[in-house]
ModelCIF file with pLDDT and N, C-alpha, C, O atoms, coordinates in Angstrom:
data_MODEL
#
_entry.id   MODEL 
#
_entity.id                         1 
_entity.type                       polymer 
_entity.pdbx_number_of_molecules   1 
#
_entity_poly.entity_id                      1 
_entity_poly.type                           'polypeptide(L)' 
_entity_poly.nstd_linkage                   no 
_entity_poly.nstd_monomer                   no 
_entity_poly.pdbx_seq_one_letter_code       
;(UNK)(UNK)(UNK)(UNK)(UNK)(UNK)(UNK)(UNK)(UNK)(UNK)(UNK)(UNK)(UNK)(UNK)(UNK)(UNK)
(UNK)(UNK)(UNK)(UNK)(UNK)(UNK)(UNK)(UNK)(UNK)(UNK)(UNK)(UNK)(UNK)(UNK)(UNK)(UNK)
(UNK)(UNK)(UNK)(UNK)(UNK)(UNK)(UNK)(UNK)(UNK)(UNK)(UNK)(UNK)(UNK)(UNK)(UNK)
;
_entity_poly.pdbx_seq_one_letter_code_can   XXXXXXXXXXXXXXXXXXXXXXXXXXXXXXXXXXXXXXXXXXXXXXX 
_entity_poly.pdbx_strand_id                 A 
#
loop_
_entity_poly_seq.entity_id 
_entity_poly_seq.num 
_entity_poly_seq.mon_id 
_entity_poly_seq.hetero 
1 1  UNK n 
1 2  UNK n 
1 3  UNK n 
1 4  UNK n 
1 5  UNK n 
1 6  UNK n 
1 7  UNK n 
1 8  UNK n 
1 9  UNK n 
1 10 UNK n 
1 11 UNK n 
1 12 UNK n 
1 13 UNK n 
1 14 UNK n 
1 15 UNK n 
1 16 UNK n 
1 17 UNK n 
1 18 UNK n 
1 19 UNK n 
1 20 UNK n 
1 21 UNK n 
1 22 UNK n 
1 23 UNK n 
1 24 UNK n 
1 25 UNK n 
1 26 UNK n 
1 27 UNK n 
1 28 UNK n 
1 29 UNK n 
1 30 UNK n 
1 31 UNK n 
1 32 UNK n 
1 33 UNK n 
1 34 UNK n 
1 35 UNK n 
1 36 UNK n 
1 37 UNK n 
1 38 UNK n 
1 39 UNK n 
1 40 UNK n 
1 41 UNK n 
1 42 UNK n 
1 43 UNK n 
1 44 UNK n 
1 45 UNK n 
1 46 UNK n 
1 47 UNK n 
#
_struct_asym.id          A 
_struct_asym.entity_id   1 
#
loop_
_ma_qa_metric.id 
_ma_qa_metric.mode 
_ma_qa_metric.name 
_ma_qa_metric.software_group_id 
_ma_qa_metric.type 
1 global pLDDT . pLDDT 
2 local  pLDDT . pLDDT 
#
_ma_qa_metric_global.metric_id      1 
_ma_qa_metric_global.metric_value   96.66 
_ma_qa_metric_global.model_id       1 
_ma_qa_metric_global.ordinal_id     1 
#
loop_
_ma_qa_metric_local.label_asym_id 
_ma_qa_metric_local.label_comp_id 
_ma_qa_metric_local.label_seq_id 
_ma_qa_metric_local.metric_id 
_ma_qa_metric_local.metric_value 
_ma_qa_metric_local.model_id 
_ma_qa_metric_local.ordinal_id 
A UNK 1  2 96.00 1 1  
A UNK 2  2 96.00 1 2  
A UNK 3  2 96.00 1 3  
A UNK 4  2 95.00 1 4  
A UNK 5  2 93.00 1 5  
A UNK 6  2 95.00 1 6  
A UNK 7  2 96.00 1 7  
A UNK 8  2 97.00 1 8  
A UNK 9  2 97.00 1 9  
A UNK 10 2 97.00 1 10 
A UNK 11 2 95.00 1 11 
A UNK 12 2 96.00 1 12 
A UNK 13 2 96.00 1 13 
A UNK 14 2 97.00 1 14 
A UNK 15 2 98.00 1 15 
A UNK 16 2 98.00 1 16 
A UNK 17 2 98.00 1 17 
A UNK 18 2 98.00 1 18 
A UNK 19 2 98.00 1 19 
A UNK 20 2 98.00 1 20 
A UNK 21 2 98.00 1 21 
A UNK 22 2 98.00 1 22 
A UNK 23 2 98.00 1 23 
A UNK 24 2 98.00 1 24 
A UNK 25 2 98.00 1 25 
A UNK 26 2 98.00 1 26 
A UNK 27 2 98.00 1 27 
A UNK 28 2 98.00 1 28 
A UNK 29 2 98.00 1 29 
A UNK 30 2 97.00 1 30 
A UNK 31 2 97.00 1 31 
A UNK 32 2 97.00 1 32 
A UNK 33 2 94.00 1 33 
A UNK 34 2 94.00 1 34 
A UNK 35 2 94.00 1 35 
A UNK 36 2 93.00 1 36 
A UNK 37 2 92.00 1 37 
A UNK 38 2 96.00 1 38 
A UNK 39 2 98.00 1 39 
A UNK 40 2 98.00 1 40 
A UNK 41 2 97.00 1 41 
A UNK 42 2 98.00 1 42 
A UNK 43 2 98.00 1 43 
A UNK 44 2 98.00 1 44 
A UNK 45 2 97.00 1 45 
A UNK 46 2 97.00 1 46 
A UNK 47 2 96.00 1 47 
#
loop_
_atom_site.group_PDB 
_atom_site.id 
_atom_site.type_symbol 
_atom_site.label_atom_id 
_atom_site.label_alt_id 
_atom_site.label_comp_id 
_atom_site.label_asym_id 
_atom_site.label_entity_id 
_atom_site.label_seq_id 
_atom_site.pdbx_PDB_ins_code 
_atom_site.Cartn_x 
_atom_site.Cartn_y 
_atom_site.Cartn_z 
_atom_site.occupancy 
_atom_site.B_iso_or_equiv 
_atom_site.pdbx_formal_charge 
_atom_site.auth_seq_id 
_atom_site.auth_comp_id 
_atom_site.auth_asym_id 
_atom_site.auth_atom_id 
_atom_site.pdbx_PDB_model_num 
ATOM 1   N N  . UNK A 1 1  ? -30.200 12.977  1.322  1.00 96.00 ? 1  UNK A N  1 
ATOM 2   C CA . UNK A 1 1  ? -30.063 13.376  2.712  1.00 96.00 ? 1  UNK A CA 1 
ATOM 3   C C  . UNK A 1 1  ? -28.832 14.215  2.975  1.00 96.00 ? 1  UNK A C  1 
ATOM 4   O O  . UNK A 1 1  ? -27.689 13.880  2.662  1.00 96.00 ? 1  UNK A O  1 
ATOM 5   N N  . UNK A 1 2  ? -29.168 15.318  3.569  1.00 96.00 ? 2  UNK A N  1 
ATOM 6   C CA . UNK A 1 2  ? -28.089 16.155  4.030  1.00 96.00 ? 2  UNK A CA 1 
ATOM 7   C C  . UNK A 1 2  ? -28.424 16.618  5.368  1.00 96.00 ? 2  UNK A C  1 
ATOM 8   O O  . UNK A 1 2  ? -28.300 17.788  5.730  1.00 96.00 ? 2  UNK A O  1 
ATOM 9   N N  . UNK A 1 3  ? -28.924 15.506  6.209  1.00 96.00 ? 3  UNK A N  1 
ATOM 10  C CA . UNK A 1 3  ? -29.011 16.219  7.551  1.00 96.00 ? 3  UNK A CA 1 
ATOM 11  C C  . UNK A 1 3  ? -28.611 15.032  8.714  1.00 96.00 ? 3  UNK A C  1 
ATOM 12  O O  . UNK A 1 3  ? -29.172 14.788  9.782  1.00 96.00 ? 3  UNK A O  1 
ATOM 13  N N  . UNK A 1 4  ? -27.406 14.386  8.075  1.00 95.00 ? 4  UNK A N  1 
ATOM 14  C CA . UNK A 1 4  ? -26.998 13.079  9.058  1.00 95.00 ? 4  UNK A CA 1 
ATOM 15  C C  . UNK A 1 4  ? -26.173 13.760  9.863  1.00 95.00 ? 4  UNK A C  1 
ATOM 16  O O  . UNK A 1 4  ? -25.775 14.919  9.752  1.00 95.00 ? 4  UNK A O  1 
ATOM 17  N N  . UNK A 1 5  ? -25.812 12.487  11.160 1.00 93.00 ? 5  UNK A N  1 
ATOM 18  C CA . UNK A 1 5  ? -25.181 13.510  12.126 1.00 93.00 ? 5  UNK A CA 1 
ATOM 19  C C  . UNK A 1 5  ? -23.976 13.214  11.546 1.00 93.00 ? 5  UNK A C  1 
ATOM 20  O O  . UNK A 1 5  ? -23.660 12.042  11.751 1.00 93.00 ? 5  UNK A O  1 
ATOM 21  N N  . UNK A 1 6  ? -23.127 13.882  10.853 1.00 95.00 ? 6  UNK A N  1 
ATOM 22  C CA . UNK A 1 6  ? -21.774 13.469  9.938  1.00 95.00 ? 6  UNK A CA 1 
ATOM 23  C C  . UNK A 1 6  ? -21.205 14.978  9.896  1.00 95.00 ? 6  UNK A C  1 
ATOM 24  O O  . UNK A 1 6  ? -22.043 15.879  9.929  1.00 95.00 ? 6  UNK A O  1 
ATOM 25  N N  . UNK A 1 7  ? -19.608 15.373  9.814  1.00 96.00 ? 7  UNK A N  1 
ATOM 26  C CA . UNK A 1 7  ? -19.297 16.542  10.286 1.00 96.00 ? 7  UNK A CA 1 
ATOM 27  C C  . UNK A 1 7  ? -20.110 17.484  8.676  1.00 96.00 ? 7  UNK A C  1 
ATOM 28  O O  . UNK A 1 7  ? -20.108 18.714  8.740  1.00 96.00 ? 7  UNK A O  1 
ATOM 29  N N  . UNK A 1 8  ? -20.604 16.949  7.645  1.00 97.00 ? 8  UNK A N  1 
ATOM 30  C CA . UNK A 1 8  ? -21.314 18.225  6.815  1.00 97.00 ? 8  UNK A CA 1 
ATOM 31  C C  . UNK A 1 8  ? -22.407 18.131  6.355  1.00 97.00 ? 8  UNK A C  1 
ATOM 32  O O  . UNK A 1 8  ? -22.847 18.944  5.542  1.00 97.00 ? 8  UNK A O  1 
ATOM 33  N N  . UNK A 1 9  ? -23.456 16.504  7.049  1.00 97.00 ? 9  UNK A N  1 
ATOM 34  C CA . UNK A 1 9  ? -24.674 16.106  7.248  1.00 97.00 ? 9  UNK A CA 1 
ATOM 35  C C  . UNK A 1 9  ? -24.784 15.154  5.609  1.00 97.00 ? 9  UNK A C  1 
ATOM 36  O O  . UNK A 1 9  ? -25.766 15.137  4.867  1.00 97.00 ? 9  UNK A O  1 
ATOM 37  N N  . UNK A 1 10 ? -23.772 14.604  5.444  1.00 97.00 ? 10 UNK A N  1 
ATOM 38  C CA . UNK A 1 10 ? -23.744 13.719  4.314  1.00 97.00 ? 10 UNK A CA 1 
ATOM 39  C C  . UNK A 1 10 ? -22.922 12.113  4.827  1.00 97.00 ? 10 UNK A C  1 
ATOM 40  O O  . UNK A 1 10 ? -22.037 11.905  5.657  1.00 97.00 ? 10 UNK A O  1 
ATOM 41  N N  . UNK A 1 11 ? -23.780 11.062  3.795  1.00 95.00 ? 11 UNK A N  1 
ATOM 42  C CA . UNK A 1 11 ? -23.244 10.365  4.268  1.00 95.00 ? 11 UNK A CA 1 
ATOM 43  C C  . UNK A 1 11 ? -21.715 9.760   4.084  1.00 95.00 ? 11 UNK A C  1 
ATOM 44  O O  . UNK A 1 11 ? -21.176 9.779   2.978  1.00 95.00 ? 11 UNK A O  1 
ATOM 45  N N  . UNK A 1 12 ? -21.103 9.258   5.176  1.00 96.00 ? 12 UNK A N  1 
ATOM 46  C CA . UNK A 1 12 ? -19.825 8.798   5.149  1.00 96.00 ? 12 UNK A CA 1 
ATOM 47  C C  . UNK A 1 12 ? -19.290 7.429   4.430  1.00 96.00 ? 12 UNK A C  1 
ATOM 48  O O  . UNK A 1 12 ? -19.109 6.595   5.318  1.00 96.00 ? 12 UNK A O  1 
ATOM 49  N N  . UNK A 1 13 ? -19.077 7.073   3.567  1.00 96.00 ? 13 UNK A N  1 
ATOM 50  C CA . UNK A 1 13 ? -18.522 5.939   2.807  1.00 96.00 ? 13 UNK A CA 1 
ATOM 51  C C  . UNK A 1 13 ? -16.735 5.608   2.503  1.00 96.00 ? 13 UNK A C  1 
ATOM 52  O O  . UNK A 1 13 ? -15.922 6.474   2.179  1.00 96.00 ? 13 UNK A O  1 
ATOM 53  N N  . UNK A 1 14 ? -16.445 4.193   2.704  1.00 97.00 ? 14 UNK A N  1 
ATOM 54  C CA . UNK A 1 14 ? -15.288 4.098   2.264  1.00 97.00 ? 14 UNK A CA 1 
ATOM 55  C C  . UNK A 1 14 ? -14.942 3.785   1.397  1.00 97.00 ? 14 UNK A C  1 
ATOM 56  O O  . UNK A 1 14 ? -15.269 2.605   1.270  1.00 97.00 ? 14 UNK A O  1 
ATOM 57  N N  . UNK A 1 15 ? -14.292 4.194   0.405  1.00 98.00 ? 15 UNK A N  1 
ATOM 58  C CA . UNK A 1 15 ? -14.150 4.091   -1.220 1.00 98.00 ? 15 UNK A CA 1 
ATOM 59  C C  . UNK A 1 15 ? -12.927 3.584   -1.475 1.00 98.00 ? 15 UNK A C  1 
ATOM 60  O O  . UNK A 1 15 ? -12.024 4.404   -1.306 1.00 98.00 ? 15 UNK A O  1 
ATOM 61  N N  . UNK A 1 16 ? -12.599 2.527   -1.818 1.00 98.00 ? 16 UNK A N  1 
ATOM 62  C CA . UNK A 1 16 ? -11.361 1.813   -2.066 1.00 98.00 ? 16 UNK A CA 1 
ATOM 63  C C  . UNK A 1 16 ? -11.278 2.022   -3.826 1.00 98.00 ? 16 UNK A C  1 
ATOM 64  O O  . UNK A 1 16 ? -12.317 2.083   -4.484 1.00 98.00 ? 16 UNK A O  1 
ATOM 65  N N  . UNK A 1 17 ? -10.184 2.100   -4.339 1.00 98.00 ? 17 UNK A N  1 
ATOM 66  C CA . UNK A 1 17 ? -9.911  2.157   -5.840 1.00 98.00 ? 17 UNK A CA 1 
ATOM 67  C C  . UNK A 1 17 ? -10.117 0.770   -6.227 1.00 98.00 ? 17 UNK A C  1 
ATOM 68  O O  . UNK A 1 17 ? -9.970  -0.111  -5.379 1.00 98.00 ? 17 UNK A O  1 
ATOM 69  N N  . UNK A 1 18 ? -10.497 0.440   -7.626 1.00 98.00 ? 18 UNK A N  1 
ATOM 70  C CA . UNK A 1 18 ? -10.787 -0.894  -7.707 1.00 98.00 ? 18 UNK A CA 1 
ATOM 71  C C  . UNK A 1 18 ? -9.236  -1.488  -8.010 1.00 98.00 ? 18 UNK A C  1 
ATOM 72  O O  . UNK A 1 18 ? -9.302  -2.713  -7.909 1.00 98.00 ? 18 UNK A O  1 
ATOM 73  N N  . UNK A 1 19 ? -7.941  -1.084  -8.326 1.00 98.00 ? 19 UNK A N  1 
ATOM 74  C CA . UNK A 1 19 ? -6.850  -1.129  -9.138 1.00 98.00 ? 19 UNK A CA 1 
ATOM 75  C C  . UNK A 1 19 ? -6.308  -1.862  -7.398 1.00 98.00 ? 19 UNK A C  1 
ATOM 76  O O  . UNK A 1 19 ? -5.685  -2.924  -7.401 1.00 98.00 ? 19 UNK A O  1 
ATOM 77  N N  . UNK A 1 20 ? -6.607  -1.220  -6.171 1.00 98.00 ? 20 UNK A N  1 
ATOM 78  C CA . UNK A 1 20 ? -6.352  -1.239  -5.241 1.00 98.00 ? 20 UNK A CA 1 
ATOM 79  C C  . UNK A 1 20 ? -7.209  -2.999  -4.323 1.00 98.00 ? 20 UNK A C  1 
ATOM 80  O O  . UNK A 1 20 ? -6.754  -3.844  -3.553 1.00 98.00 ? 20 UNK A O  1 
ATOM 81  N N  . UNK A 1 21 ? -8.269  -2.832  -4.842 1.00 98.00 ? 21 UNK A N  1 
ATOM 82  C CA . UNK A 1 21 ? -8.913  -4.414  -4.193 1.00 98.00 ? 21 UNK A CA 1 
ATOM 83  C C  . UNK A 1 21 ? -8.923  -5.111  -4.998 1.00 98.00 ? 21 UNK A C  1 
ATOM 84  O O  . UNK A 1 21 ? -9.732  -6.034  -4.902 1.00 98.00 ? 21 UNK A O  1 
ATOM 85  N N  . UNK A 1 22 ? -8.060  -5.049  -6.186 1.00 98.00 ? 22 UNK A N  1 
ATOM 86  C CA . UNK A 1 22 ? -7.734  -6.069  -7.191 1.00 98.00 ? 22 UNK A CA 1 
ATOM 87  C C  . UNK A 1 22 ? -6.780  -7.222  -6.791 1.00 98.00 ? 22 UNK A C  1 
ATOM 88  O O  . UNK A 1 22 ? -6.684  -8.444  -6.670 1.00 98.00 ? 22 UNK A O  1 
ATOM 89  N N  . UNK A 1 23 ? -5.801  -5.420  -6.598 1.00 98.00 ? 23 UNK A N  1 
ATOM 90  C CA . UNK A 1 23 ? -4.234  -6.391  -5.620 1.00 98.00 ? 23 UNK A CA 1 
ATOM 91  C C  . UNK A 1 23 ? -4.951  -7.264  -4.408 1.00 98.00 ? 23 UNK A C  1 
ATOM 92  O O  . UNK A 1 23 ? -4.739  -8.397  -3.975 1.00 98.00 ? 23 UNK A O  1 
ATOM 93  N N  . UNK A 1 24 ? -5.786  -6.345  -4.098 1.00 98.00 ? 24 UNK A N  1 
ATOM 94  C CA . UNK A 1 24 ? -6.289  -7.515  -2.166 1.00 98.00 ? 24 UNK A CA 1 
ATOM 95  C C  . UNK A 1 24 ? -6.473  -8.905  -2.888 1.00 98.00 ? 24 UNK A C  1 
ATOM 96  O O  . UNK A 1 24 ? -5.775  -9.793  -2.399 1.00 98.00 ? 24 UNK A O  1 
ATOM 97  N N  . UNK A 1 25 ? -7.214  -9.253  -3.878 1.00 98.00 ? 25 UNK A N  1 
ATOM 98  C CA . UNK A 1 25 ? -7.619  -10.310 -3.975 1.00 98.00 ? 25 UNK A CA 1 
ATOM 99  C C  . UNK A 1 25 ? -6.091  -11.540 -4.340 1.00 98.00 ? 25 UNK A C  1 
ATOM 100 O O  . UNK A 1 25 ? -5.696  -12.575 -3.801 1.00 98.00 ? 25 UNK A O  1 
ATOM 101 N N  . UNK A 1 26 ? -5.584  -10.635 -5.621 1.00 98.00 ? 26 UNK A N  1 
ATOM 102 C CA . UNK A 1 26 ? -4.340  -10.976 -5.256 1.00 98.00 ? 26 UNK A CA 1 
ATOM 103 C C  . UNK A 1 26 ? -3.553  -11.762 -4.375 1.00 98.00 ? 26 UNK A C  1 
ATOM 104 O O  . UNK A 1 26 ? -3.120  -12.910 -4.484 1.00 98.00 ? 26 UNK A O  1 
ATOM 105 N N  . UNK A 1 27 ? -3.445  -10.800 -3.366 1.00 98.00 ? 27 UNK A N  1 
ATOM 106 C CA . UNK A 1 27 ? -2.340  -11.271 -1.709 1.00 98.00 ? 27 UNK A CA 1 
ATOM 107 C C  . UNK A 1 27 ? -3.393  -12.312 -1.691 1.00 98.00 ? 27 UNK A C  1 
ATOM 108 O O  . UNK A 1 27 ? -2.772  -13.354 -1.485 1.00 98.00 ? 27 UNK A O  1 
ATOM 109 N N  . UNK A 1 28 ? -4.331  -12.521 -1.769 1.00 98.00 ? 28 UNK A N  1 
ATOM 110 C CA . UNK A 1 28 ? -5.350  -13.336 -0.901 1.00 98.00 ? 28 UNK A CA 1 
ATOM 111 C C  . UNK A 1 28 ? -5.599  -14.527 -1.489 1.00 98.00 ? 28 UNK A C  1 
ATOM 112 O O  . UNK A 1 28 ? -6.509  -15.223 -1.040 1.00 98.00 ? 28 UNK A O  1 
ATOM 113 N N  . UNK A 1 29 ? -4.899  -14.918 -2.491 1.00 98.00 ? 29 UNK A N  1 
ATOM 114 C CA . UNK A 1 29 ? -4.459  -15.518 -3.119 1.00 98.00 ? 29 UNK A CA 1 
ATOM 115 C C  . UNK A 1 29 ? -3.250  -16.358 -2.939 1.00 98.00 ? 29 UNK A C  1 
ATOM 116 O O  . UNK A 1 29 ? -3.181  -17.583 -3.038 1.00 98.00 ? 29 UNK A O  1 
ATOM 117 N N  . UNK A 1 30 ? -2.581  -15.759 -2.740 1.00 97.00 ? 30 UNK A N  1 
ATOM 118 C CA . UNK A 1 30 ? -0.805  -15.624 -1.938 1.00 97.00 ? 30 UNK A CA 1 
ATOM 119 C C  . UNK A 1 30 ? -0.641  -15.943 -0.943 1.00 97.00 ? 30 UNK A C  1 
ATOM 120 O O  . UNK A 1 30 ? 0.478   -16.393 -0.698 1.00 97.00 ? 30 UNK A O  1 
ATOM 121 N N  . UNK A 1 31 ? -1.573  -15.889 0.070  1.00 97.00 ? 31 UNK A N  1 
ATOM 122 C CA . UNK A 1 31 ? -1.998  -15.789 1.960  1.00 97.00 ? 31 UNK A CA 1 
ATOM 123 C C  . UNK A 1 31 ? -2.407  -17.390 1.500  1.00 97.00 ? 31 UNK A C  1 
ATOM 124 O O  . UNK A 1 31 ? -1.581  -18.266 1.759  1.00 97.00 ? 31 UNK A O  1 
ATOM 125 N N  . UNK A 1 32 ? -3.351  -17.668 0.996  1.00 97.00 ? 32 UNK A N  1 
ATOM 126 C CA . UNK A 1 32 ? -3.603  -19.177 0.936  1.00 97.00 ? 32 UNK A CA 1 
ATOM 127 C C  . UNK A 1 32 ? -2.876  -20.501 0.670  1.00 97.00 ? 32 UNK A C  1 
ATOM 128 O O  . UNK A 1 32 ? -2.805  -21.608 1.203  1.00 97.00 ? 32 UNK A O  1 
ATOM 129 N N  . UNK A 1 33 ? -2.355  -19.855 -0.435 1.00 94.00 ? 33 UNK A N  1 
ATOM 130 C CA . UNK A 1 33 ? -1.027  -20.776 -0.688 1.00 94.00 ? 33 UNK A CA 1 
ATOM 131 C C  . UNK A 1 33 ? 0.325   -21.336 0.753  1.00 94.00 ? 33 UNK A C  1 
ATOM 132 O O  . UNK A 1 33 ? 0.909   -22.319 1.209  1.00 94.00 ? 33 UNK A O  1 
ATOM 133 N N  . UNK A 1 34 ? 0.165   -19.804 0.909  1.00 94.00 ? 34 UNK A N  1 
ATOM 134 C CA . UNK A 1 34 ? 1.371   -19.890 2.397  1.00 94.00 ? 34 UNK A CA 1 
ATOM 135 C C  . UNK A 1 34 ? 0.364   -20.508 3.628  1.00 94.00 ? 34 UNK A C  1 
ATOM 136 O O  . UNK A 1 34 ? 0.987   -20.569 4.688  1.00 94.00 ? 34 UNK A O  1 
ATOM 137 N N  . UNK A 1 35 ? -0.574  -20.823 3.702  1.00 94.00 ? 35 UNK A N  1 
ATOM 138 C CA . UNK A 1 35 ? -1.147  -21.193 5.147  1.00 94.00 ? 35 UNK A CA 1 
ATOM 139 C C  . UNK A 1 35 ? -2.117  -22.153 5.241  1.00 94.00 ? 35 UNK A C  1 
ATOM 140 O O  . UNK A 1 35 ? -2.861  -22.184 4.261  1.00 94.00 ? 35 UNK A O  1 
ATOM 141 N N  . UNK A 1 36 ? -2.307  -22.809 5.958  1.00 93.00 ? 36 UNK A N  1 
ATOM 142 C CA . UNK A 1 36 ? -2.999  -23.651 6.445  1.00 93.00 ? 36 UNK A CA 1 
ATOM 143 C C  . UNK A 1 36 ? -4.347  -24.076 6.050  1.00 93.00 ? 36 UNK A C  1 
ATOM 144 O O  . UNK A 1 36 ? -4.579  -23.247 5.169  1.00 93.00 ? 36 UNK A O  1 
ATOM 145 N N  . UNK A 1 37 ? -5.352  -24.794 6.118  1.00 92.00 ? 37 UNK A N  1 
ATOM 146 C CA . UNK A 1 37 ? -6.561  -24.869 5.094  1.00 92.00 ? 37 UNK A CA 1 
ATOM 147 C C  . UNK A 1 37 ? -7.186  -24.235 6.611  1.00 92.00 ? 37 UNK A C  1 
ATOM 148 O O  . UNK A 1 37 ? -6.651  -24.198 7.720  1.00 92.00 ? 37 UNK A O  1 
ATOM 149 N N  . UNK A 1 38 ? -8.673  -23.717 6.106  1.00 96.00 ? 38 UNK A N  1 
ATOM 150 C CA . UNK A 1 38 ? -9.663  -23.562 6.621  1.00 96.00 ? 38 UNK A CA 1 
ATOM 151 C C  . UNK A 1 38 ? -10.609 -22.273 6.084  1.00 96.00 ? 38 UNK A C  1 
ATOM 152 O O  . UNK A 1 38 ? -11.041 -22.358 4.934  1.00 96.00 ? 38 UNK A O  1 
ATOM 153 N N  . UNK A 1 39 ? -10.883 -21.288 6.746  1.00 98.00 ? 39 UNK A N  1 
ATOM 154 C CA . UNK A 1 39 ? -11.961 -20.376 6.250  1.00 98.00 ? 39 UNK A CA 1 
ATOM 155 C C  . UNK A 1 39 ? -10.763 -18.763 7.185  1.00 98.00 ? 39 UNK A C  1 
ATOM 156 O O  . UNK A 1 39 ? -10.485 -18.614 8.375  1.00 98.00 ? 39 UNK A O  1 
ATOM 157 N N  . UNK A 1 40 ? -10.546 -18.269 6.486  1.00 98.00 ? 40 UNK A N  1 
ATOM 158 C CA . UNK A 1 40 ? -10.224 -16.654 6.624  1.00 98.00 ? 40 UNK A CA 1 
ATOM 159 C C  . UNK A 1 40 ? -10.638 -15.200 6.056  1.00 98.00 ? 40 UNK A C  1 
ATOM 160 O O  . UNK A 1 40 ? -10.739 -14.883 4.871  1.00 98.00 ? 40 UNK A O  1 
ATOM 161 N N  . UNK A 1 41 ? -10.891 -14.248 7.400  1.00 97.00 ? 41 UNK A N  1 
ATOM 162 C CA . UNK A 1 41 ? -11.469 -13.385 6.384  1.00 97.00 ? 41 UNK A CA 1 
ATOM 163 C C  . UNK A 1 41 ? -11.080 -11.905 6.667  1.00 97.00 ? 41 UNK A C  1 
ATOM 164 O O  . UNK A 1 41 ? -10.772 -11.597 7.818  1.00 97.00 ? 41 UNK A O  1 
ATOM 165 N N  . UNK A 1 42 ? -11.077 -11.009 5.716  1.00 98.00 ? 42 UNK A N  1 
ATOM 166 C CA . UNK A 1 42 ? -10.548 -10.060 6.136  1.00 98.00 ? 42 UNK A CA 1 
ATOM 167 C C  . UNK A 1 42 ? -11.681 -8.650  5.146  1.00 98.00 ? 42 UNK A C  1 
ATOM 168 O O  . UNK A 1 42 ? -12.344 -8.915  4.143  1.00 98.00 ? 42 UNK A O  1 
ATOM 169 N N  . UNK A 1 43 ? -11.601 -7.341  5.763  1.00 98.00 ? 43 UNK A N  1 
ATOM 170 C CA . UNK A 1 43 ? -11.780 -6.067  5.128  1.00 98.00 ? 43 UNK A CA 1 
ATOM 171 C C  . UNK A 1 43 ? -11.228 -6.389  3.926  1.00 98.00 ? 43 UNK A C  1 
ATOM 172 O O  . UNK A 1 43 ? -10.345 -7.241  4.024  1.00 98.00 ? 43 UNK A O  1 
ATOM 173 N N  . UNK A 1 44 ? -11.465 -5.967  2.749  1.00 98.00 ? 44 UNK A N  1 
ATOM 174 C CA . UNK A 1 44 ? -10.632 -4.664  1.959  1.00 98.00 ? 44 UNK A CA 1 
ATOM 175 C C  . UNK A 1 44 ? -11.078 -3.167  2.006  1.00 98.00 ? 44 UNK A C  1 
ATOM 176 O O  . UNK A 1 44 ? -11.879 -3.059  1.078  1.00 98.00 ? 44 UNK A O  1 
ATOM 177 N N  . UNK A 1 45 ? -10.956 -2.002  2.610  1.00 97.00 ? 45 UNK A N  1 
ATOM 178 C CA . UNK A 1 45 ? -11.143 -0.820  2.696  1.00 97.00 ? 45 UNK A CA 1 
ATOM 179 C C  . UNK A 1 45 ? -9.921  0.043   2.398  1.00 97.00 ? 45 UNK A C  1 
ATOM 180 O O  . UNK A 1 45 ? -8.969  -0.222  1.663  1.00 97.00 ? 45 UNK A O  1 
ATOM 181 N N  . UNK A 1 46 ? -10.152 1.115   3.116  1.00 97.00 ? 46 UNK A N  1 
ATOM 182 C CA . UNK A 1 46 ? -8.980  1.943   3.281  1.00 97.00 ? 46 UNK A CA 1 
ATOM 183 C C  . UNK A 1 46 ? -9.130  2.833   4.547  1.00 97.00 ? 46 UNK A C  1 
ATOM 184 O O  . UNK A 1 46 ? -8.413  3.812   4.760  1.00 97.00 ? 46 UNK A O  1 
ATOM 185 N N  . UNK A 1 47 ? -10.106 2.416   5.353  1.00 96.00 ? 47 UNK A N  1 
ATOM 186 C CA . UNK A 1 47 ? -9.978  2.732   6.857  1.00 96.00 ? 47 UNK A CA 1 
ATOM 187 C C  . UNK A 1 47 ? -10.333 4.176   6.975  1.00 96.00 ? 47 UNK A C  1 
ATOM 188 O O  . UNK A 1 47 ? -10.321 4.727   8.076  1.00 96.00 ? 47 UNK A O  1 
#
């Protein structure tokens, strides 16, 4: 498809490096330790 409404009619995706949502998992890792029990959730992208 090249006829989306997107500024060059292709589609738009966010592509995070994997070296990059490695670290996320990481912190997220780190975030748990420091806080409280229950269920948290977050993106990894790059916005």
């Amino acid at each position: 498809g090249d006829d989306y409404d997107t500024p060059d009619g292709t589609c738009l995706r966010d592509y995070i490096h994997v070296v990059d949502l490695a670290e996320g998992h990481v912190k997220a890792i780190q975030y748990l330790d420091s806080h409280d029990a229950g269920v948290c959730l977050f993106n990894l992208g790059t916005g």
